[in-house]
N, C-alpha and C. Protein backbone atom coordinates (compact mmCIF):
# COMPACT_ATOMS: atom_id res chain seq x y z
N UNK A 1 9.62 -73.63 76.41
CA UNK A 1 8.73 -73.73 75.27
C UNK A 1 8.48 -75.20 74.98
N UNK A 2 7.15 -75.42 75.07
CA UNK A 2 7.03 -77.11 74.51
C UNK A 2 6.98 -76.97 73.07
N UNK A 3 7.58 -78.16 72.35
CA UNK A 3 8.09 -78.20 71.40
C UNK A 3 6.55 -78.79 70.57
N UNK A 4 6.38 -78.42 69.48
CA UNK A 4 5.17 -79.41 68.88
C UNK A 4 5.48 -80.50 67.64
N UNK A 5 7.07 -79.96 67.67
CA UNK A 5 7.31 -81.40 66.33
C UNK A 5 8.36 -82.38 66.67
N UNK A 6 8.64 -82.99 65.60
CA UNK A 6 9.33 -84.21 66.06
C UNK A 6 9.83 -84.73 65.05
N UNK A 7 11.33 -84.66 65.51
CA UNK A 7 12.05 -85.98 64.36
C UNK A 7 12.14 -87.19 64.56
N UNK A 8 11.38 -87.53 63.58
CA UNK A 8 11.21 -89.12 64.05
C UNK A 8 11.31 -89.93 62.23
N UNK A 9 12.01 -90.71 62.39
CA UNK A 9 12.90 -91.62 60.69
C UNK A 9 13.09 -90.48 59.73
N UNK A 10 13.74 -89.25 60.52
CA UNK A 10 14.13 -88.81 59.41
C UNK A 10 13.46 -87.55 58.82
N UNK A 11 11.79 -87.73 59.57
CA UNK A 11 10.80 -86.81 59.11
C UNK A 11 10.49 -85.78 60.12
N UNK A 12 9.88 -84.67 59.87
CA UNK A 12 9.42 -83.84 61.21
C UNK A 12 7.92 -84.76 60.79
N UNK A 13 7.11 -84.35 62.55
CA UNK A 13 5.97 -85.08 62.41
C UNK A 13 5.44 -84.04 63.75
N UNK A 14 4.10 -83.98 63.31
CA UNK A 14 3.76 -83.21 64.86
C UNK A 14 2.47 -83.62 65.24
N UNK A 15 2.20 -83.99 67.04
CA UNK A 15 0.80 -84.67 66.93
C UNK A 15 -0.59 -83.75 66.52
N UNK A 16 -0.28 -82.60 66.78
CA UNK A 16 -1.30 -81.32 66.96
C UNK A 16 -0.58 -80.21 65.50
N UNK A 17 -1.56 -81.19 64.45
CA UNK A 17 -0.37 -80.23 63.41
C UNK A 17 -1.32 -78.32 63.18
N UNK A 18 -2.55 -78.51 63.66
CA UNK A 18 -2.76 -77.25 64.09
C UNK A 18 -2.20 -76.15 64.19
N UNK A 19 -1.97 -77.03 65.90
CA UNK A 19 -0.89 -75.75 66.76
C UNK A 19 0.22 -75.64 66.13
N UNK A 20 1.28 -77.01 65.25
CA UNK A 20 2.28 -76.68 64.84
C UNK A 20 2.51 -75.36 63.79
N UNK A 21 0.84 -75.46 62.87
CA UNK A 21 1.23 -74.79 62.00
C UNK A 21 0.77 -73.40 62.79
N UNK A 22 0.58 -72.94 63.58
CA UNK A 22 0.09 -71.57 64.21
C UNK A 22 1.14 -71.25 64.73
N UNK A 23 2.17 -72.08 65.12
CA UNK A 23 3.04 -71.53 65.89
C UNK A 23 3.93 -70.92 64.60
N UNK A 24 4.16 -71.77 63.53
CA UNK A 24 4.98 -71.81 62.96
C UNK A 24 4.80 -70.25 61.44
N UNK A 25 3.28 -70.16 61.89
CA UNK A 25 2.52 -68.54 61.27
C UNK A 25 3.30 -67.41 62.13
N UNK A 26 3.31 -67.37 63.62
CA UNK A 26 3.77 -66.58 64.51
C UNK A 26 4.84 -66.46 64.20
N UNK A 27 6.09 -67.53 64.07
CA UNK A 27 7.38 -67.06 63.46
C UNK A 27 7.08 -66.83 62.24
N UNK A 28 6.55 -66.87 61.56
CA UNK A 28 7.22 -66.44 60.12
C UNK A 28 6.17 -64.36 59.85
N UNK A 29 5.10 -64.43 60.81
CA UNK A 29 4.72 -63.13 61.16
C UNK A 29 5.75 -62.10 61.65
N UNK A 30 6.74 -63.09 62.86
CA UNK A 30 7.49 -62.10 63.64
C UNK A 30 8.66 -62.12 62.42
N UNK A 31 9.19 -62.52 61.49
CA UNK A 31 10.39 -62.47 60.62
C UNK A 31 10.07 -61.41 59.51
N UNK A 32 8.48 -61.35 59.58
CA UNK A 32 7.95 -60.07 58.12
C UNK A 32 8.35 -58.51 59.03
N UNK A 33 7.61 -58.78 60.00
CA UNK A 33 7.17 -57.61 61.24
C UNK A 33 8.85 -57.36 60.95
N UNK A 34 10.14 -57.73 61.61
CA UNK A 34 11.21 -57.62 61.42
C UNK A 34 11.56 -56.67 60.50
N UNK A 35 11.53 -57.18 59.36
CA UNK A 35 11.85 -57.16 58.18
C UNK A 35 11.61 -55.68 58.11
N UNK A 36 10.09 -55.90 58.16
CA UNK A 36 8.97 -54.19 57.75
C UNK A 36 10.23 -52.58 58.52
N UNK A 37 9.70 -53.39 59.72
CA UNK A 37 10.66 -51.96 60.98
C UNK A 37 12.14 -51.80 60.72
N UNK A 38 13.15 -52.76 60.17
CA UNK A 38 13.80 -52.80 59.66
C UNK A 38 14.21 -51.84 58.79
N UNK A 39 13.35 -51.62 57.66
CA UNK A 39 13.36 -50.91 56.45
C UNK A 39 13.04 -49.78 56.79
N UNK A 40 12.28 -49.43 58.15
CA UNK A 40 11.35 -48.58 58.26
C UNK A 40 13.08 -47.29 59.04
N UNK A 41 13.47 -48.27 59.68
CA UNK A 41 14.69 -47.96 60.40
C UNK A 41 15.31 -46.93 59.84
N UNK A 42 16.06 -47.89 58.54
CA UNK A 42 17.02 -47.61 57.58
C UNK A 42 16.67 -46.19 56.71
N UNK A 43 15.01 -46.09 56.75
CA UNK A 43 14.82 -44.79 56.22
C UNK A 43 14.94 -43.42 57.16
N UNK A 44 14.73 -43.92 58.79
CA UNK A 44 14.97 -43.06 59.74
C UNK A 44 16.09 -42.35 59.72
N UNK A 45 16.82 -43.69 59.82
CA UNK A 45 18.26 -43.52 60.19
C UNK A 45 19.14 -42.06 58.92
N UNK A 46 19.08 -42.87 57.93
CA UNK A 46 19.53 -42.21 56.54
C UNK A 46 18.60 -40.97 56.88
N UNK A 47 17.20 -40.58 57.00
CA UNK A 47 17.03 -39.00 57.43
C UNK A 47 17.82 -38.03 58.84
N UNK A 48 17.85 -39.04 59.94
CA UNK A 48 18.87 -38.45 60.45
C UNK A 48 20.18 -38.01 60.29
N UNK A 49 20.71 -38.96 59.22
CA UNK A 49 22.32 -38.14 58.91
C UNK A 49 22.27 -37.69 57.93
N UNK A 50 21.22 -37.63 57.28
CA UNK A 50 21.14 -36.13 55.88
C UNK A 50 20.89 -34.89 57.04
N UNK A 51 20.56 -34.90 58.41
CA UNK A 51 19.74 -33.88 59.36
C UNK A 51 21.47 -33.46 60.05
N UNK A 52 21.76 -34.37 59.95
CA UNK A 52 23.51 -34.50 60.49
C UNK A 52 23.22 -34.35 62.11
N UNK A 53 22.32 -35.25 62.60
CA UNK A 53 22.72 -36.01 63.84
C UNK A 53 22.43 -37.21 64.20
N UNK A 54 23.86 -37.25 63.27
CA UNK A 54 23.88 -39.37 63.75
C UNK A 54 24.85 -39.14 65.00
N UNK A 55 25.23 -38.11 65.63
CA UNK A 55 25.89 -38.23 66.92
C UNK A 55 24.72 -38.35 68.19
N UNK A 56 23.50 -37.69 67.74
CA UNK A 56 22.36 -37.95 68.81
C UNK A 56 21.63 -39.09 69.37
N UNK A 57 21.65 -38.75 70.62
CA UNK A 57 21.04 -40.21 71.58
C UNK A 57 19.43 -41.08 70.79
N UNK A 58 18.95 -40.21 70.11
CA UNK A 58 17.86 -40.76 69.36
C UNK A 58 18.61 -41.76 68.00
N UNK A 59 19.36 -41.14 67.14
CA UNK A 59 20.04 -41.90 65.99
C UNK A 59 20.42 -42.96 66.55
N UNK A 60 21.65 -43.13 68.18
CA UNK A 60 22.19 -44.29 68.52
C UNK A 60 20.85 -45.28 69.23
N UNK A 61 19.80 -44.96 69.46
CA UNK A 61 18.80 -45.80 69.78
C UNK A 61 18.22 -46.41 68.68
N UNK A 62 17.98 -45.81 67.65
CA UNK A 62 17.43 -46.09 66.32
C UNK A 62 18.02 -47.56 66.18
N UNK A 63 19.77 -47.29 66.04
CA UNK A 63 20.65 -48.07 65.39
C UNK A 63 20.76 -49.07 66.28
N UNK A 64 21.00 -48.96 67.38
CA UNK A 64 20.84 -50.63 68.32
C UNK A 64 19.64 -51.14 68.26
N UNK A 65 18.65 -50.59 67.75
CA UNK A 65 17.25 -51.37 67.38
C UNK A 65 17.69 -51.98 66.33
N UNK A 66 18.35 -51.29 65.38
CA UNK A 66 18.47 -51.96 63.90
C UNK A 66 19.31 -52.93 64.00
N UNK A 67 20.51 -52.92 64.77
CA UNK A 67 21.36 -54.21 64.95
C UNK A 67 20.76 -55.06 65.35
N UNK A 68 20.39 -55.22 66.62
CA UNK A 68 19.36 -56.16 67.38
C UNK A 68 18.41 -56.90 66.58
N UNK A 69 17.64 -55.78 65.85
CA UNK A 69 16.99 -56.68 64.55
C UNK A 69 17.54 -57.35 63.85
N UNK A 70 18.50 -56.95 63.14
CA UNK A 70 19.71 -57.89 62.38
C UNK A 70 19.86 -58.89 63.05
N UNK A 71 20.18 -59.15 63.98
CA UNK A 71 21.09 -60.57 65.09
C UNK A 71 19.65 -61.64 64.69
N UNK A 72 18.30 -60.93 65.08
CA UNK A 72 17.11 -61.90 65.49
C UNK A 72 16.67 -61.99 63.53
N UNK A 73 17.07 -61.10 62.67
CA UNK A 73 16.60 -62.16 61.23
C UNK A 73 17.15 -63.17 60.61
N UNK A 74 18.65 -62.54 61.52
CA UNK A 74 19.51 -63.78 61.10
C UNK A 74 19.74 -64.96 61.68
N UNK A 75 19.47 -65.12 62.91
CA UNK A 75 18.83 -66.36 63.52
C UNK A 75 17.83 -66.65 62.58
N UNK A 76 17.08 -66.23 62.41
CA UNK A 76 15.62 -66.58 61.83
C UNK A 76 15.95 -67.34 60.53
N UNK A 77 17.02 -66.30 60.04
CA UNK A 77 17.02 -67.01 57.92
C UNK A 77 18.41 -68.07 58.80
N UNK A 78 18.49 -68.61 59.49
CA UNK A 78 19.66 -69.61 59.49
C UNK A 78 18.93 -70.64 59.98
N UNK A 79 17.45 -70.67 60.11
CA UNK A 79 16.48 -71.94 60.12
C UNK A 79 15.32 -71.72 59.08
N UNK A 80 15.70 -70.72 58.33
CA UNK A 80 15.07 -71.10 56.78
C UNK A 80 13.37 -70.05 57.39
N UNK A 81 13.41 -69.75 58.22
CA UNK A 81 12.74 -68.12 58.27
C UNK A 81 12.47 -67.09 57.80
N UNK A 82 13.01 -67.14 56.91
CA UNK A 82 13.31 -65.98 56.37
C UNK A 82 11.93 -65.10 56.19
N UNK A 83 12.29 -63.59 56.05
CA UNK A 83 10.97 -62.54 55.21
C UNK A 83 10.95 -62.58 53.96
């Protein structure tokens, strides 16, 4: 990935502040998008074990989506990303 900013005395600075800021729309798009499916998850999930199969291969797919998501928002909010 080429980088478009730069610390330089202290400051970020970017030559193409454009692209910086487009790139920087794309992450904060992909941290909402997150967020959204996330929630969207959590309502799945919770209907599957009111259905009482959180032992099924669909519930445990659900839920490693939902972790996985977790790992990548929290990268995200630990550079101020956040949704």
């Amino acid at each position: 990935m080429a980088r478009l900013t730069h610390l330089q005395d202290g400051a970020w600075t970017a030559a193409d502040r454009q692209a910086a800021l487009d790139k920087l729309a794309a992450y904060e798009d992909l941290a909402q998008e997150l967020a959204g499916r996330q929630a969207r998850l959590a309502a799945q999930l919770a209907d599957l074990r009111a259905r009482g199969q959180s032992r099924s291969a669909h519930f445990r797919e659900l839920l490693a989506e939902k972790l996985t998501n977790g790992q990548l928002l929290a990268l995200l909010q630990a550079r101020g990303l956040d949704a």
